[in-house]
Protein backbone atom coordinates (compact mmCIF):
# COMPACT_ATOMS: atom_id res chain seq x y z
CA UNK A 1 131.88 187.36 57.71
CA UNK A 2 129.58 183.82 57.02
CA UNK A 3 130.02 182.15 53.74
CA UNK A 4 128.84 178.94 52.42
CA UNK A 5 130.85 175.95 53.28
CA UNK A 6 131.15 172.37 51.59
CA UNK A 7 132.20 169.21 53.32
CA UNK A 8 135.96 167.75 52.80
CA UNK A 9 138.22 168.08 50.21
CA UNK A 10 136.64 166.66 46.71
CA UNK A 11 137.25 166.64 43.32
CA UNK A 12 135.44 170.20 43.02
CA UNK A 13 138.43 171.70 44.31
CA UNK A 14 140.62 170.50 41.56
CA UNK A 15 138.40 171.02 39.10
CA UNK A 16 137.47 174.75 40.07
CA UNK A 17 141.57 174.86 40.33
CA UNK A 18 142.25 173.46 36.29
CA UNK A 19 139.54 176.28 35.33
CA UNK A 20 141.73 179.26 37.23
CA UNK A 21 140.47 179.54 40.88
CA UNK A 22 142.62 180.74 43.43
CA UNK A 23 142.68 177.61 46.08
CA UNK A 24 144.69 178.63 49.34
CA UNK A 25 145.52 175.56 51.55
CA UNK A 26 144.86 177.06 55.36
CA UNK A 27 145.78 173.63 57.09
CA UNK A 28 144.55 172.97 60.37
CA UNK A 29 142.17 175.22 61.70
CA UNK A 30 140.96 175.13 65.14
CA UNK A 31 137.34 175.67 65.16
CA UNK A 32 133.52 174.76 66.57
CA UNK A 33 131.11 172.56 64.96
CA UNK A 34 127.59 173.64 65.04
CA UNK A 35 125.64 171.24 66.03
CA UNK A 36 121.86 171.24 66.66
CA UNK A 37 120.38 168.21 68.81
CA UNK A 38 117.44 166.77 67.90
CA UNK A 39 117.67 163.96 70.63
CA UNK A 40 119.41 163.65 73.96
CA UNK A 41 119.91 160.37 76.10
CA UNK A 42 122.14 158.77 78.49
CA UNK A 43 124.07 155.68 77.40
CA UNK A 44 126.88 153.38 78.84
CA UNK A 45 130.36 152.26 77.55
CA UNK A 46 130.57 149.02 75.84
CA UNK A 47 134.45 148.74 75.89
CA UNK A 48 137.08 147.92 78.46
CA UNK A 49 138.42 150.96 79.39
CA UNK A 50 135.14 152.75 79.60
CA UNK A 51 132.47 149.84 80.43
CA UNK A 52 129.33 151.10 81.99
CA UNK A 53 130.35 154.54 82.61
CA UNK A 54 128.08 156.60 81.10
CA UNK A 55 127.35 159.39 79.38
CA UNK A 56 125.75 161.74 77.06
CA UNK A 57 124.36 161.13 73.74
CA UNK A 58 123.68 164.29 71.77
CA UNK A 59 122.11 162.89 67.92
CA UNK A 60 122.90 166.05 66.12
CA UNK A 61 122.72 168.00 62.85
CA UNK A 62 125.82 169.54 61.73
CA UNK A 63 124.78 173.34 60.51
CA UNK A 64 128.45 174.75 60.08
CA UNK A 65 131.53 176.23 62.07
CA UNK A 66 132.95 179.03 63.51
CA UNK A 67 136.26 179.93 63.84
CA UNK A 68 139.55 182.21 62.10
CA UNK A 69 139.12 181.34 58.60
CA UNK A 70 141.39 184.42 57.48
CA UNK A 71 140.55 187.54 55.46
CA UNK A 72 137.73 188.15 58.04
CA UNK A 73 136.12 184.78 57.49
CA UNK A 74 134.90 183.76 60.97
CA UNK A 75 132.04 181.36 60.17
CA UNK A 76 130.45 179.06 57.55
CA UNK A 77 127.36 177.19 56.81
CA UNK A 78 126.05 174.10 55.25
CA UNK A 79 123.34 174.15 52.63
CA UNK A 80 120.29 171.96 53.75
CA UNK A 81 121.19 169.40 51.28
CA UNK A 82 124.68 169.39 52.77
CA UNK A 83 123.87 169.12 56.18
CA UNK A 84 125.56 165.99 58.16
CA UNK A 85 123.69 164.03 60.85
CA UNK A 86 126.48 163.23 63.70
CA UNK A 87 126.36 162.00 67.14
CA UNK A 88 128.37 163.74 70.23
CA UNK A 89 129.29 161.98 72.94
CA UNK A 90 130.01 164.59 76.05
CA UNK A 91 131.72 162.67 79.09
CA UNK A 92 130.94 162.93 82.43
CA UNK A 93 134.12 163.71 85.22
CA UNK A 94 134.17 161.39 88.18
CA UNK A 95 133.16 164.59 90.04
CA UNK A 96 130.36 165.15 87.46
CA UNK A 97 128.89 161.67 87.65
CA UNK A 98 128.53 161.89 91.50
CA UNK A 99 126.25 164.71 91.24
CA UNK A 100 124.37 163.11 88.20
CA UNK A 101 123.90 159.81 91.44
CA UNK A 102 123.03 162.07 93.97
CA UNK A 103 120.50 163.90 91.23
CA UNK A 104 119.11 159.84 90.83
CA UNK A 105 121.00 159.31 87.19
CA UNK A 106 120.63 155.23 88.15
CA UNK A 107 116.95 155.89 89.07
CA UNK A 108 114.30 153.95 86.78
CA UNK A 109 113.04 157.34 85.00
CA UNK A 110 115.60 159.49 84.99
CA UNK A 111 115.44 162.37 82.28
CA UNK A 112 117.50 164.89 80.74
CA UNK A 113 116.47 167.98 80.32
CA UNK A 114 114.48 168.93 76.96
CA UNK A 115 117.09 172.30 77.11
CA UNK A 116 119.53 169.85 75.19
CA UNK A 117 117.35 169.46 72.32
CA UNK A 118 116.20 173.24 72.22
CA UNK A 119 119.72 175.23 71.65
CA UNK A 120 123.07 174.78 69.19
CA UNK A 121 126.18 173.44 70.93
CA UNK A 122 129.64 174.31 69.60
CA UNK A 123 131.82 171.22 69.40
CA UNK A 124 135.69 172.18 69.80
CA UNK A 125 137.17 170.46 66.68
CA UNK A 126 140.37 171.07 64.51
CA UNK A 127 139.32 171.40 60.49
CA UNK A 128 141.70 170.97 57.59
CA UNK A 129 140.60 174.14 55.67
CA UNK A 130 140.68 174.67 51.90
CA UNK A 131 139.68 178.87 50.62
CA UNK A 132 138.80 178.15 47.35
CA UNK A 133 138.12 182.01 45.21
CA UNK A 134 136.54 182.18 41.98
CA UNK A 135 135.72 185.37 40.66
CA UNK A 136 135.91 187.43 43.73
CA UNK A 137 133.70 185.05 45.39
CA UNK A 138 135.21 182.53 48.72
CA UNK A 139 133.97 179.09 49.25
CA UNK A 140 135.39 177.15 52.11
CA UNK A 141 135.70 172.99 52.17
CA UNK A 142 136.76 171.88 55.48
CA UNK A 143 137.63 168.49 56.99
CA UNK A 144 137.38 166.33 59.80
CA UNK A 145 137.00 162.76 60.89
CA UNK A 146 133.52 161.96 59.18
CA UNK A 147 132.99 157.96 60.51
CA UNK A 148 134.11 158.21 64.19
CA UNK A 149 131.42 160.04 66.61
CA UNK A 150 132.17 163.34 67.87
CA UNK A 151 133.71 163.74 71.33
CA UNK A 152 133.78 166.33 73.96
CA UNK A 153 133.41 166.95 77.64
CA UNK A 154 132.96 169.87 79.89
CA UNK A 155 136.94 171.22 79.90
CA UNK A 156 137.07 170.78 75.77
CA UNK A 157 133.62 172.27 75.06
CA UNK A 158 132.95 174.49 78.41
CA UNK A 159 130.09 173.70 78.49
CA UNK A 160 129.06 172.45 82.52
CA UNK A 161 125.67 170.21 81.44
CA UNK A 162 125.45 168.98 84.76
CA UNK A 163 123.82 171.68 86.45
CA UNK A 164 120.69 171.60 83.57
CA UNK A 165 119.79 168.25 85.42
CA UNK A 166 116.94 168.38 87.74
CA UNK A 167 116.94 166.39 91.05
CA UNK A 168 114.71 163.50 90.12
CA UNK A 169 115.04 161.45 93.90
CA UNK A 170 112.89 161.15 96.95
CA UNK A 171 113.53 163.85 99.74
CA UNK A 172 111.30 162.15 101.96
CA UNK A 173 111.70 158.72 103.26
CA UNK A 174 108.64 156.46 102.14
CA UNK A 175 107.57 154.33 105.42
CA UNK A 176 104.97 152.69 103.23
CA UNK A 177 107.61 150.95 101.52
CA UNK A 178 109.53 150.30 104.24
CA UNK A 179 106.44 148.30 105.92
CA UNK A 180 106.52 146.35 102.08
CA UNK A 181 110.26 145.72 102.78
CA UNK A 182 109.96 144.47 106.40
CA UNK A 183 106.77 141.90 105.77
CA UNK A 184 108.33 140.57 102.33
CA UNK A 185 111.88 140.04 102.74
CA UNK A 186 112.55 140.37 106.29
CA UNK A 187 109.79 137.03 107.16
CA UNK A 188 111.01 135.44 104.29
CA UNK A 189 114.78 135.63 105.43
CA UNK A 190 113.71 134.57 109.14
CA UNK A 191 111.44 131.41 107.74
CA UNK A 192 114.90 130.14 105.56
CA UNK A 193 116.67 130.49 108.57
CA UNK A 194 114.63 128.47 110.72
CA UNK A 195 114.39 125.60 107.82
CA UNK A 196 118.24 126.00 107.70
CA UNK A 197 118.49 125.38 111.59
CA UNK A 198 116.21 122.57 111.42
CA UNK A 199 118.27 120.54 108.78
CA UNK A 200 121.60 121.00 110.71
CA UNK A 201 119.98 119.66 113.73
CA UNK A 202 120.38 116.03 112.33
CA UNK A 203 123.86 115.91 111.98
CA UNK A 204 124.63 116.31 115.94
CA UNK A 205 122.97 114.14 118.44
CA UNK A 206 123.96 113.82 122.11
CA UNK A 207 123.92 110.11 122.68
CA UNK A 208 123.93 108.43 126.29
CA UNK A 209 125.82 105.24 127.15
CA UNK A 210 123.20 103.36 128.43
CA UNK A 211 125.40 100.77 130.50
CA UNK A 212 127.21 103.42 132.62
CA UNK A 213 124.93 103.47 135.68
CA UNK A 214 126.78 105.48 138.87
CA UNK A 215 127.43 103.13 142.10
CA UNK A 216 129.44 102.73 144.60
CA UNK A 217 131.24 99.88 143.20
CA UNK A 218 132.10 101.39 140.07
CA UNK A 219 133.93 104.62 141.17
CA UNK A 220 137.14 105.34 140.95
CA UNK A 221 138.94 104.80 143.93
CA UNK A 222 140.37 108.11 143.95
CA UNK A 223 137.22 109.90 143.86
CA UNK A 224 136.06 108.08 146.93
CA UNK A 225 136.26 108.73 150.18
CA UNK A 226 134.96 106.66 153.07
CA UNK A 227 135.39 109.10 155.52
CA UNK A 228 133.54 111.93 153.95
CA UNK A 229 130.97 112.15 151.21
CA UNK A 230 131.07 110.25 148.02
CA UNK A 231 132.75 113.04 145.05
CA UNK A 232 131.77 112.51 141.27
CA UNK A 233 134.01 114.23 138.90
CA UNK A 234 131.40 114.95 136.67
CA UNK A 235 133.18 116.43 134.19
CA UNK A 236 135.15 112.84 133.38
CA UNK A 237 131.65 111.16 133.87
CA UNK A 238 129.79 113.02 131.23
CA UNK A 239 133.41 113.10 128.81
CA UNK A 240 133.49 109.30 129.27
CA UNK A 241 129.91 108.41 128.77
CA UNK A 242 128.47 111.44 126.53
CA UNK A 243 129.71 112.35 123.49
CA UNK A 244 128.51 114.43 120.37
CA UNK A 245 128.21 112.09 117.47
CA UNK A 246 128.94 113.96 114.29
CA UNK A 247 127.98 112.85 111.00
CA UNK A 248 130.78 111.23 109.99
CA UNK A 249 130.75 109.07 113.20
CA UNK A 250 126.89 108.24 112.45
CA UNK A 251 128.16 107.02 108.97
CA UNK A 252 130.71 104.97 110.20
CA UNK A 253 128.16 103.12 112.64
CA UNK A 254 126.03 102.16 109.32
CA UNK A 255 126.07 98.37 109.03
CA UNK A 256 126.17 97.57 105.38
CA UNK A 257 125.69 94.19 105.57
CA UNK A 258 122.14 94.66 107.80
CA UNK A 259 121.10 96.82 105.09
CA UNK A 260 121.78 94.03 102.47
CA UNK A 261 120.29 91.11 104.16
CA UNK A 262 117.06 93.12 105.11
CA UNK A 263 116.65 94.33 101.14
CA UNK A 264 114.91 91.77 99.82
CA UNK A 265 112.11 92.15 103.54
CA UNK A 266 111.55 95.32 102.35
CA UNK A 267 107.45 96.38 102.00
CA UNK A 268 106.87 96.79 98.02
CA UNK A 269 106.35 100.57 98.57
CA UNK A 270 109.79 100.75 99.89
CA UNK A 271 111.13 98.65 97.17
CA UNK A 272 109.56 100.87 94.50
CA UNK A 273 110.91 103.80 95.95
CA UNK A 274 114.96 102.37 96.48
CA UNK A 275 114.18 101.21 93.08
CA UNK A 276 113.18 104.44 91.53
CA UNK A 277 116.12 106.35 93.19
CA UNK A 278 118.76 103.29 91.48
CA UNK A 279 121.35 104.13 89.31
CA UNK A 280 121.46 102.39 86.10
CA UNK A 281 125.01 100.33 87.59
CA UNK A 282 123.07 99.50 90.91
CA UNK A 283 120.01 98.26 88.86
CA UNK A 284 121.99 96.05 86.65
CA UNK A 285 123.82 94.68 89.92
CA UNK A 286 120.73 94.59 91.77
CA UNK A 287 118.74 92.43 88.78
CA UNK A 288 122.25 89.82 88.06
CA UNK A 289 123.35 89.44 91.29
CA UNK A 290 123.52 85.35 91.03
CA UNK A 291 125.02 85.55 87.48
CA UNK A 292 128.52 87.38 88.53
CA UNK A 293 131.33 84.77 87.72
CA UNK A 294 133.50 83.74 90.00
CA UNK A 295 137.21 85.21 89.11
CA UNK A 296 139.02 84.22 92.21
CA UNK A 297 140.37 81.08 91.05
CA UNK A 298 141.71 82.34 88.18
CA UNK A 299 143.60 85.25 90.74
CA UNK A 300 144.90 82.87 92.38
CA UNK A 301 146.34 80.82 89.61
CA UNK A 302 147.71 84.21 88.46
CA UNK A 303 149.40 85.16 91.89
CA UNK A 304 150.83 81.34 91.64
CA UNK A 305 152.29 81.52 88.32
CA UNK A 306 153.73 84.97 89.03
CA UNK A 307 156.05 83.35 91.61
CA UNK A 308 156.61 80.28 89.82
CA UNK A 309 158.42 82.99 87.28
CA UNK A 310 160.14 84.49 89.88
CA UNK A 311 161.91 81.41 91.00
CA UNK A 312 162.60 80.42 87.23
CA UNK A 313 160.10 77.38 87.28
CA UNK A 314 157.35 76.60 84.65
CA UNK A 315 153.96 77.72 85.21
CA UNK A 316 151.71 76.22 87.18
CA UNK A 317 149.21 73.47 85.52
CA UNK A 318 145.14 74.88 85.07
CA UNK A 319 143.55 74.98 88.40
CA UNK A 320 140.43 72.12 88.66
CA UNK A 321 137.82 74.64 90.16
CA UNK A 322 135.85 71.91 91.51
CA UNK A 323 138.65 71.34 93.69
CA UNK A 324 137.34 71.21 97.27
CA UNK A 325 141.02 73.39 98.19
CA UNK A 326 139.47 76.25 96.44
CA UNK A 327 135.92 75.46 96.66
């Protein structure tokens, strides 16, 4: 039997109750929400436990339920103006979502299939039931969660929604793009690599001692033999004389004070450009070089007076620093 059902428990009930109906409290029912999609989509999770896993969205209009309402009462349904608009979510199995992959779910256009908004789904849910009976006549008023989406999967609902989706990849491989692939990415990873290789190059450099010339004279005695043919251990020669210079060692061979006293011969060009490329600390250095006071007197009065303490003497008098001793 279908009768005409009314959303939660409201004040209707009591009222109908003061005025002699016969409410019967059924409690929890287990029952099936019909629900009629009128949109379909595939969204992903936004919190911890389920981030980026997705799943279906099913925007739905709640028509009524099914289920054993007593005295015969298997179903009930919502006048239009009653109707509820609710969205099911239906999660995917881990064995589920691989077929969705291998059916191209993370492919650009990937589509469900317009069955989902074309048929009524029955959404497993447990209703607190009310039989309300005036004059002969039954109304139901059942309850549920009415802020929280709806949720259901394939075990809950039985329904298997995976096998509605239609293969949406390539079966054929696409040498077309492949050619795209190979001139864009592949010539563009070789041309970085060669740029690479050339800027490592400067940090190695084999360098020669010029002054080790091979004689006679200079041989080690106990390489030499005057009976037979002069033998070169080679191996010492080029460890002795050859070397890879790293950069570390090429840093270390940088003569700071060259650089200094050849500043000021630079070209102008070159001065413009060590000048652009100074710090604001370098610049100020650069522009009061001859203005820096000289503190080293004053140290050394310091280090003087500090022993002068030690020893229990008074401190030493001011120090003349146009004496020629510290001038």
């Amino acid at each position: 039997m279908k009768l005409v059902g009314f959303t939660g428990y409201d004040f209707n009930v009591n009222q109908l109750e003061s005025l002699g109906a016969v409410v019967n409290h059924l409690g929890v029912v287990k029952s099936s929400l019909i629900a009629t999609p009128y949109n379909a989509y595939i969204a992903y999770g936004s919190y911890d436990d389920t981030r980026y896993r997705p799943y279906l969205v099913l925007d739905t209009e709640i028509k009524g339920a099914i289920g054993d309402f007593s005295n015969g009462i298997t179903e009930f349904r919502y006048r239009d103006d009653d109707k509820l608009l609710r969205a099911v979510n239906y999660d995917f199995t881990d064995d589920e979502l691989s077929v969705l992959v291998s059916k191209g779910l993370y492919n650009k256009d990937f589509e469900v299939p317009a069955l989902f908004t074309d048929t009524d789904f029955e959404i497993p849910i447990d209703l607190d039931i009310y039989l309300v009976n005036v004059n002969d006549k039954t109304m139901i008023y059942a309850s549920y969660d009415m802020i929280s989406d709806l949720k259901t999967n394939s075990k809950e609902s039985e329904y298997d929604l995976v096998q509605y989706f239609d293969k949406q990849v390539q079966d054929t491989y696409d040498f077309d793009l492949e050619d795209d692939y190979d001139e864009t990415y592949l010539n563009q990873f070789e041309n970085e690599n060669e740029n690479e290789l050339e800027q490592n190059q400067g940090d190695y450099e084999l360098t020669p001692d010029k002054d080790a010339i091979v004689t006679e004279n200079n041989l080690d005695q106990n390489d030499v033999s005057h009976e037979t043919n002069i033998t070169i251990d080679y191996e010492k020669l080029i460890d002795d004389n050859y070397h890879v210079k790293t950069a570390v060692e090429e840093f270390n061979s940088i003569n700071l004070n060259d650089i200094s006293n050849n500043y000021g011969k630079r070209s102008s060009d070159e001065m413009n450009i060590i000048k652009d490329k100074e710090t604001v600390v370098e610049k100020h250095e650069r522009e009061n070089h001859d203005n820096f006071e000289d503190v080293t007197k004053d140290l050394d009065k310091g280090h003087i007076d500090t022993e002068l303490m030690k020893q229990g003497s008074s401190l030493s008098p001011e120090i003349n620093q146009d004496d020629p001793e510290y001038t």
